[in-house]
C-alpha atoms as a PDB file:
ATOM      1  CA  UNK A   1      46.945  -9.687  25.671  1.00  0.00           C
ATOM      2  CA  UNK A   2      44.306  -7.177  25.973  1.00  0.00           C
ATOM      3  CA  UNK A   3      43.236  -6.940  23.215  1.00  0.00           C
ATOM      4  CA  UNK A   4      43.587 -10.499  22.389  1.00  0.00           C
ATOM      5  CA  UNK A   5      40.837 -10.794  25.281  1.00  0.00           C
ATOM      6  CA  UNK A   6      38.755  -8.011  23.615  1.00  0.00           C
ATOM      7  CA  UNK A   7      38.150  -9.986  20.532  1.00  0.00           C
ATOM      8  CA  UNK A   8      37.390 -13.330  21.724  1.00  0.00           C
ATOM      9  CA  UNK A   9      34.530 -11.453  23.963  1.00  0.00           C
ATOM     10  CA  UNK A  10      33.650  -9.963  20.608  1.00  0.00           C
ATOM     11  CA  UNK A  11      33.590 -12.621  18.613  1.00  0.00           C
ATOM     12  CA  UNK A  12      31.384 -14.711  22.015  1.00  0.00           C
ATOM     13  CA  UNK A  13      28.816 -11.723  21.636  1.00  0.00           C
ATOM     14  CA  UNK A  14      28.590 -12.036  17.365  1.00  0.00           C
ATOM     15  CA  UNK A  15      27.575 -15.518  17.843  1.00  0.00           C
ATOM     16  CA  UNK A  16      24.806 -14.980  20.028  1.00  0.00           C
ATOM     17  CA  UNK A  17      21.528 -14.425  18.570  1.00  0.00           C
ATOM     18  CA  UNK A  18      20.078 -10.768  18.518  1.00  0.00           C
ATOM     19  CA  UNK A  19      16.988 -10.440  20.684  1.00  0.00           C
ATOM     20  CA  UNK A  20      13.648  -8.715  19.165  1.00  0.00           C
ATOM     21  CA  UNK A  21      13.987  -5.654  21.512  1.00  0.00           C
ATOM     22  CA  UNK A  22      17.489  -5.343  19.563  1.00  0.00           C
ATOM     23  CA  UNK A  23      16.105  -5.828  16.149  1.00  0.00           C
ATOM     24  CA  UNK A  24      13.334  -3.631  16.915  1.00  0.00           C
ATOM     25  CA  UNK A  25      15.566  -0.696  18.268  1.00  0.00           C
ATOM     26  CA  UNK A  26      17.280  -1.158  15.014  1.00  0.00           C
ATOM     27  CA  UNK A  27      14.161   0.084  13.296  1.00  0.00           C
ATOM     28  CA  UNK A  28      14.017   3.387  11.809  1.00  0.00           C
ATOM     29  CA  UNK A  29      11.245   5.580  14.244  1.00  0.00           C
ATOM     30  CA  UNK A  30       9.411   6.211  10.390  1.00  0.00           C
ATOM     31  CA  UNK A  31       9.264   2.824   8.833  1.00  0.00           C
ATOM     32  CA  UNK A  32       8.357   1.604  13.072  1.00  0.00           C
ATOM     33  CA  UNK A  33       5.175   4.017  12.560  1.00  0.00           C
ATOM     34  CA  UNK A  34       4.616   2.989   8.646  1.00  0.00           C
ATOM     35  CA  UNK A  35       4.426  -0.556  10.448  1.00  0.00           C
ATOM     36  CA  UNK A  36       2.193   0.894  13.533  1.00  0.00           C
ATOM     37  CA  UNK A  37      -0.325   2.326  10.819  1.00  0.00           C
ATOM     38  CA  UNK A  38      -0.530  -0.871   9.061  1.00  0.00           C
ATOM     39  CA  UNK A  39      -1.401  -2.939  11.968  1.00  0.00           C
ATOM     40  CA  UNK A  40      -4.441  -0.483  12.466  1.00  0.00           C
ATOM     41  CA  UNK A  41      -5.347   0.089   9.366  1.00  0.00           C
ATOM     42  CA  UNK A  42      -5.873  -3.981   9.144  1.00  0.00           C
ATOM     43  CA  UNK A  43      -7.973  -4.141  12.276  1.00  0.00           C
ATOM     44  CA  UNK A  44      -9.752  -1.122  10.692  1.00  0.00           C
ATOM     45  CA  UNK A  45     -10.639  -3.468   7.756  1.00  0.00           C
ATOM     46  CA  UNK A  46     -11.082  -6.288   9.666  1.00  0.00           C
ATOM     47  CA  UNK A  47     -14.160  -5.153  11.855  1.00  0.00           C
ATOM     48  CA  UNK A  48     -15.691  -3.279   9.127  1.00  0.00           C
ATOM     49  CA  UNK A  49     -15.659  -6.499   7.173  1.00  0.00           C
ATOM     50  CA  UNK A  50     -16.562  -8.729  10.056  1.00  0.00           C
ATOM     51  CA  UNK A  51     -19.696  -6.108  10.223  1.00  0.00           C
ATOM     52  CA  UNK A  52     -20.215  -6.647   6.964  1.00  0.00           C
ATOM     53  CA  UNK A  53     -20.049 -10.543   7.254  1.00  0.00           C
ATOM     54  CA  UNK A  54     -22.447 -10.336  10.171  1.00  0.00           C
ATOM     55  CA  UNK A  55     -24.917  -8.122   8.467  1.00  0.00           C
ATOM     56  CA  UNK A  56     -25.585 -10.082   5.107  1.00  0.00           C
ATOM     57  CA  UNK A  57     -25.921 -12.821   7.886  1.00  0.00           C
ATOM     58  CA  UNK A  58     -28.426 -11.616   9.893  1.00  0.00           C
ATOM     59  CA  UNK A  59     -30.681  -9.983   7.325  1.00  0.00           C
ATOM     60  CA  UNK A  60     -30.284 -13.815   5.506  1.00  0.00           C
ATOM     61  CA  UNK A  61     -29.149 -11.976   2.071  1.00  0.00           C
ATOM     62  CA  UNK A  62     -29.026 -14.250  -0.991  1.00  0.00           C
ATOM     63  CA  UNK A  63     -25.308 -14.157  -2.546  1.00  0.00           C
ATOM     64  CA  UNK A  64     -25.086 -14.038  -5.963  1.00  0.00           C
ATOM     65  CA  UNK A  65     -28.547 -11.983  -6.078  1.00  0.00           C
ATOM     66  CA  UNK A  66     -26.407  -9.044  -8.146  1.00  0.00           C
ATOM     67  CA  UNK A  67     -23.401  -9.427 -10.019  1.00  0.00           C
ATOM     68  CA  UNK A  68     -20.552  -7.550  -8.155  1.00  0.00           C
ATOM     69  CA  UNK A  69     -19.545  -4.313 -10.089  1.00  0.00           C
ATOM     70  CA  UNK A  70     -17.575  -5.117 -13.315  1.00  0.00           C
ATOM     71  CA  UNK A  71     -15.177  -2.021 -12.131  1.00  0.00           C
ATOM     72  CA  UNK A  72     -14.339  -3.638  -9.043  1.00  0.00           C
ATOM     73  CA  UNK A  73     -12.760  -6.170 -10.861  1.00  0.00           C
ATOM     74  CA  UNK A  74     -10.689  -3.725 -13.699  1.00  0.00           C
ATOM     75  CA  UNK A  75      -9.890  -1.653 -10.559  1.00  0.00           C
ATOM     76  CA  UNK A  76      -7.729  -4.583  -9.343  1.00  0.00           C
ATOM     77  CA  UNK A  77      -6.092  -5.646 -12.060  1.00  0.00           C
ATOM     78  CA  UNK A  78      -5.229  -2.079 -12.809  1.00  0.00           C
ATOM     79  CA  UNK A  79      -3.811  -1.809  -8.660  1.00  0.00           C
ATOM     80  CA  UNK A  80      -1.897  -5.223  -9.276  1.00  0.00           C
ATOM     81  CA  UNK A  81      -0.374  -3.590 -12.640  1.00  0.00           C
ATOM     82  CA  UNK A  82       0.515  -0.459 -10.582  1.00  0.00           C
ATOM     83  CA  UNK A  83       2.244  -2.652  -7.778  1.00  0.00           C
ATOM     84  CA  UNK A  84       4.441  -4.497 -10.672  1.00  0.00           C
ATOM     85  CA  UNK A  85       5.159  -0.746 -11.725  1.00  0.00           C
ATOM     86  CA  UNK A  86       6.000   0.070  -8.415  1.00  0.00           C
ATOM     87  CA  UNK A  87       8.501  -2.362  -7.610  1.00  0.00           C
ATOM     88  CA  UNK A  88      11.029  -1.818 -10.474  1.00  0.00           C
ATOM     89  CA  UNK A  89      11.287   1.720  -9.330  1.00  0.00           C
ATOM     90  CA  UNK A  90      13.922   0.082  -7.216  1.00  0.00           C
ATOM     91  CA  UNK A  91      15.630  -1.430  -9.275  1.00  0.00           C
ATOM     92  CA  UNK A  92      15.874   1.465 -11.214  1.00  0.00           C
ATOM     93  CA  UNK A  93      17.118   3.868  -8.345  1.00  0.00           C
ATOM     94  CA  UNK A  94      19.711   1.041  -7.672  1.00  0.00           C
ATOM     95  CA  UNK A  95      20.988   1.735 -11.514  1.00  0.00           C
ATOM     96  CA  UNK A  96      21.345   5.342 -10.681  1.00  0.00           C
ATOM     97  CA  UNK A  97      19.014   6.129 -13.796  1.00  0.00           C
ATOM     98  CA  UNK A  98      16.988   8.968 -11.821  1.00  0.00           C
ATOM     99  CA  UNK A  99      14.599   9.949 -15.615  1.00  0.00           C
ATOM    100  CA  UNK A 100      13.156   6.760 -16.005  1.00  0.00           C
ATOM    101  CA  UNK A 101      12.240   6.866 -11.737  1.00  0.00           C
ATOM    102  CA  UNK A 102      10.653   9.652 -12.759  1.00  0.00           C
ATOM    103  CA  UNK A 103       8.888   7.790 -14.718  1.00  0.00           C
ATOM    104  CA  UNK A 104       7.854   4.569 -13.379  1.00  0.00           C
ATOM    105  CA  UNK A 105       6.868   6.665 -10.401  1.00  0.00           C
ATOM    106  CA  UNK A 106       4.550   8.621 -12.825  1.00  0.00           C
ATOM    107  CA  UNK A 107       2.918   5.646 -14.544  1.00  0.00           C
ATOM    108  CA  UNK A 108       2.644   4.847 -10.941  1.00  0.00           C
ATOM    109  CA  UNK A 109       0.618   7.612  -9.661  1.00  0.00           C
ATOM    110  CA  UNK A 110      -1.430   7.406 -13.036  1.00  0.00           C
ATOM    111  CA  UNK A 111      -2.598   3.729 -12.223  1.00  0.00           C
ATOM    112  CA  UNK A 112      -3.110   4.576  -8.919  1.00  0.00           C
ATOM    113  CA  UNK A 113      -5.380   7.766  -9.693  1.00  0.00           C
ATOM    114  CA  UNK A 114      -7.005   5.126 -12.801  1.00  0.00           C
ATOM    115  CA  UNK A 115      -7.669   2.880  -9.473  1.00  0.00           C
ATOM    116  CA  UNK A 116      -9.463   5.462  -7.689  1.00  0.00           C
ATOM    117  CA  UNK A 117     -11.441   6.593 -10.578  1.00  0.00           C
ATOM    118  CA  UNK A 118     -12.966   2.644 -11.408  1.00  0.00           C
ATOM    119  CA  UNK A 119     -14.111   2.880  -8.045  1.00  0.00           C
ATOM    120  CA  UNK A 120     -16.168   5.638  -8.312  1.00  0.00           C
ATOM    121  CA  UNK A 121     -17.682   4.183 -11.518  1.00  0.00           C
ATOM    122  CA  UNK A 122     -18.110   0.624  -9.445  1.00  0.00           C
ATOM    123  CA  UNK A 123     -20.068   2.785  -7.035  1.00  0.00           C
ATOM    124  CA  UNK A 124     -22.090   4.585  -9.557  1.00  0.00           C
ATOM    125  CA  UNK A 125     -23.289   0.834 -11.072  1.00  0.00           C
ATOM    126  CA  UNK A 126     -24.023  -0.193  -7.813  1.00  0.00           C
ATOM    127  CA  UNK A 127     -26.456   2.751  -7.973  1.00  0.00           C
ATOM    128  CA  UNK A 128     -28.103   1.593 -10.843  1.00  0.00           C
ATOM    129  CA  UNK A 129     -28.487  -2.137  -9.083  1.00  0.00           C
ATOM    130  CA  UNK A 130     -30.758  -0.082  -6.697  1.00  0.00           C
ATOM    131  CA  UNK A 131     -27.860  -0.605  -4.002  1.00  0.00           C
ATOM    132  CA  UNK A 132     -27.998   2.826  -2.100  1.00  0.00           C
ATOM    133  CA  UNK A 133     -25.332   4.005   0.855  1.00  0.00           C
ATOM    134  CA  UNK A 134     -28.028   4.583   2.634  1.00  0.00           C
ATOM    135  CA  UNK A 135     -30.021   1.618   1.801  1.00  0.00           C
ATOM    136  CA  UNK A 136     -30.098  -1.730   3.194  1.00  0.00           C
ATOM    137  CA  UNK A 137     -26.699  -1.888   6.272  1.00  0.00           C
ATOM    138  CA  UNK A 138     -24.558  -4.476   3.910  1.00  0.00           C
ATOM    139  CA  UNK A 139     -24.569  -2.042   0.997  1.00  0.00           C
ATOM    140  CA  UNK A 140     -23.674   0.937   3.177  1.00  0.00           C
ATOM    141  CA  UNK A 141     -20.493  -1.416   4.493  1.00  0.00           C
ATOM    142  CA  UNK A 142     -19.452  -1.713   0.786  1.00  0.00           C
ATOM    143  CA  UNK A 143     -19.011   2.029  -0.156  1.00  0.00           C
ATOM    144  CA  UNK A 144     -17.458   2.618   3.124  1.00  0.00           C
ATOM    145  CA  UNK A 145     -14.643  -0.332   3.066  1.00  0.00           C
ATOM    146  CA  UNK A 146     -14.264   1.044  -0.617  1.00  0.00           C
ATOM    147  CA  UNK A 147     -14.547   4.488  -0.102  1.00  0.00           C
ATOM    148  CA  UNK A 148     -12.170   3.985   2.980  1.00  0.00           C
ATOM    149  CA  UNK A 149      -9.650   2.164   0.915  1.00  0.00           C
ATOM    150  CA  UNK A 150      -9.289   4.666  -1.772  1.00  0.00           C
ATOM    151  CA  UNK A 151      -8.613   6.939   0.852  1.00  0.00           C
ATOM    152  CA  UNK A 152      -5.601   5.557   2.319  1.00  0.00           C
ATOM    153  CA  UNK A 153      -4.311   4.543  -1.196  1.00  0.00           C
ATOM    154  CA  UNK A 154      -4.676   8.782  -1.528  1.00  0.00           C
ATOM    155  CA  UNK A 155      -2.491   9.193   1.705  1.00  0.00           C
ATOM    156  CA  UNK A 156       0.417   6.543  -0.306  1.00  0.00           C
ATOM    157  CA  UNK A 157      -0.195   8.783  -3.383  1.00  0.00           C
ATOM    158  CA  UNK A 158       0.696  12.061  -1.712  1.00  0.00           C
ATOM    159  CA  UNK A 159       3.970  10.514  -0.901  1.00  0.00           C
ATOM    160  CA  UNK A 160       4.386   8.954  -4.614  1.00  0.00           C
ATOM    161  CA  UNK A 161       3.801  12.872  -5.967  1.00  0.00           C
ATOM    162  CA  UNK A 162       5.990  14.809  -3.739  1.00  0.00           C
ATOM    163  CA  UNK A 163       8.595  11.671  -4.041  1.00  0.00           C
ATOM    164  CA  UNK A 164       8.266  11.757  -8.630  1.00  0.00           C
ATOM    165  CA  UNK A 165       8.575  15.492  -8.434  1.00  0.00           C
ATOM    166  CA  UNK A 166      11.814  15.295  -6.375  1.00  0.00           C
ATOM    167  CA  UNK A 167      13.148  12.806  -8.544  1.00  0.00           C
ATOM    168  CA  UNK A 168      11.985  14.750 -11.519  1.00  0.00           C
ATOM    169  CA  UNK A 169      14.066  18.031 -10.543  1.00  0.00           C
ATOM    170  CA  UNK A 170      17.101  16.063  -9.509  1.00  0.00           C
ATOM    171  CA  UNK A 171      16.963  14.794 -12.573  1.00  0.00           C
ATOM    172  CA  UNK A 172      17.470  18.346 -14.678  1.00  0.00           C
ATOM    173  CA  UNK A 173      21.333  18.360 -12.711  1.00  0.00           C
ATOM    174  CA  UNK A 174      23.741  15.926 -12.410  1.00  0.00           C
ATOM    175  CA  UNK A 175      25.159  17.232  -9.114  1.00  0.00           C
ATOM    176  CA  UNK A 176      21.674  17.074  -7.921  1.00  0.00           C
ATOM    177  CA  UNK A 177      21.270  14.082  -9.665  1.00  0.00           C
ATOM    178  CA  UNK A 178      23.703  12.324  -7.854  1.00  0.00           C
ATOM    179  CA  UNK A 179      22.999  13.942  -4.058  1.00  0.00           C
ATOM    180  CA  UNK A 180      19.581  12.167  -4.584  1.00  0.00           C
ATOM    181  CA  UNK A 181      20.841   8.922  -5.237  1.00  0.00           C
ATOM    182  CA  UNK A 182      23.274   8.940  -2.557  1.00  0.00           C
ATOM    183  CA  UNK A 183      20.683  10.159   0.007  1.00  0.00           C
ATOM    184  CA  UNK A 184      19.680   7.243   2.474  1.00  0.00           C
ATOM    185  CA  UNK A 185      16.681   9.542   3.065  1.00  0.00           C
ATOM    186  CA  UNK A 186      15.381   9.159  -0.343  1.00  0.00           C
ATOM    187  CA  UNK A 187      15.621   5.601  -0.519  1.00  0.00           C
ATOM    188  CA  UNK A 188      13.845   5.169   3.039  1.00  0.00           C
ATOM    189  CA  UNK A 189      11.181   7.058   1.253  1.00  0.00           C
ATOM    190  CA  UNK A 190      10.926   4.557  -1.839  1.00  0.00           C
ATOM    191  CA  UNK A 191      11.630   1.375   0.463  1.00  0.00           C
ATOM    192  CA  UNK A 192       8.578   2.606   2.649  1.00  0.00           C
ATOM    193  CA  UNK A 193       6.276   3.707  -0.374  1.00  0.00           C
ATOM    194  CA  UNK A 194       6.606   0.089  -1.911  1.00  0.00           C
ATOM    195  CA  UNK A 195       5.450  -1.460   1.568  1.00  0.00           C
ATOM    196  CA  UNK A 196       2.453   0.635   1.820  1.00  0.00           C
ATOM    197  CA  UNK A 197       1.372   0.475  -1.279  1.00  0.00           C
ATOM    198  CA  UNK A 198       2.391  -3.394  -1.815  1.00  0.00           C
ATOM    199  CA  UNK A 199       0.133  -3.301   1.911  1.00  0.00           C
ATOM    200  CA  UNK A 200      -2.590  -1.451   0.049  1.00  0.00           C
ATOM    201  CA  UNK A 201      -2.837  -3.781  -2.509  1.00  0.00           C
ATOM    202  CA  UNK A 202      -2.780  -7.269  -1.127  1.00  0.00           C
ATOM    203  CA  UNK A 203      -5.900  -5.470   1.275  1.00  0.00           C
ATOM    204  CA  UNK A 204      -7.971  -4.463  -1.451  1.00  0.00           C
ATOM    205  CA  UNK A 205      -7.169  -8.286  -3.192  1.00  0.00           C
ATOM    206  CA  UNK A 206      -8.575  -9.586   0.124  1.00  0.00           C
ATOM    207  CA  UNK A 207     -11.549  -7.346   0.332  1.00  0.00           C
ATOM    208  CA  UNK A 208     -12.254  -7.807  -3.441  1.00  0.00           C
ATOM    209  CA  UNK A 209     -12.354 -11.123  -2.630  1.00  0.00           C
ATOM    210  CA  UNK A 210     -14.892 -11.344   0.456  1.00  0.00           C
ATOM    211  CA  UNK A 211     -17.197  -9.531  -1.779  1.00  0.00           C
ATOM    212  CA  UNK A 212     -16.635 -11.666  -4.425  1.00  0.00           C
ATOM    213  CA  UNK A 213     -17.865 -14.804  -2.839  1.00  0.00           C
ATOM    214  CA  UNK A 214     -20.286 -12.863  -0.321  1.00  0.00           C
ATOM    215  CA  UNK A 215     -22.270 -10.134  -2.368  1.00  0.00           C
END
């Protein structure tokens, strides 16, 4: 009788919907912080480009008066490739095939550090359009959202590197091998790496795109 009373009262509480407190307590504390850092790292962006905005506003800058750097634009194609990349790297780790993570993490950090470089060369052409960092205010607000951006797509590559060359040694034993692909820890790691750098992404597509119709 009981326990007959026991599970109706269980069954009354499964039908009730979970709060958000409850969902959020359900959270893991490091992909509640990944989250945390994402909501600042947008209002980061957003002021800078709302300065930005304002500035080219002000000053009553022509658009269209230089073409935006042609690496800007390989620089996101090549971070949109990279996020493609990125994404089957779970698939993979679901098929327990730990060489060709390896992999697809490596081409990863490749496009990623191919990203970075484009940047620097979209910078050096903006040079040689007389645009200075410490020129005119709207110019300095372009190297620093860029510069800034590369820099947290660094912080997401640190974790890509020390996550490929775990993978990569797990992959030399199969008892190893197979401790990694049981460990929740590791896939955490991967499920938290694809949100950042899926994050990363869709913020550079945004900013790429302000400057697209305002420079």
């Amino acid at each position: 009788m009981m326990n007959s009373d026991k599970e109706r009262k269980d069954k009354v509480g499964a039908g009730r919907p979970t709060s958000a407190f409850t969902r959020i307590e359900r959270v893991p504390p490091l992909l509640m912080l990944l989250y945390l850092a994402m909501v600042g790292i947008t209002v980061l962006f957003v002021i800078l480009l709302a300065a930005y905005i304002q500035t080219r506003t002000l000053n009553g800058l022509p658009t269209g008066a230089h073409p935006l750097p042609r690496y800007f634009s390989l620089s996101t194609i090549v971070l949109l490739v990279s996020s493609y990349t990125l994404s089957q790297a779970r698939r993979i780790y679901s098929s327990d095939d730990i060489r060709s993570l390896s992999r697809c993490l490596g081409a990863t950090l490749l496009l990623g550090s191919i990203f970075a470089g484009l940047q620097v060369l979209g910078w050096r052409e903006l040079m040689n359009q007389g645009i200075f960092f410490t020129g005119e205010a709207s110019g300095t607000y372009i190297y620093l959202i860029s510069a800034l951006h590369v820099a947290h797509l660094l912080g997401g590559m640190l974790l890509l590197l020390a996550l490929m060359l775990r993978s990569m040694h797990a992959s030399r034993d199969a008892v190893r091998s197979l401790v990694f692909i049981r460990d929740p820890y590791r896939h955490r790691q991967l499920r938290m790496l694809n949100i950042y750098w899926h994050f990363i992404d869709a913020l550079w597509v945004a900013l790429f795109a302000v400057f697209l119709f305002l420079y």
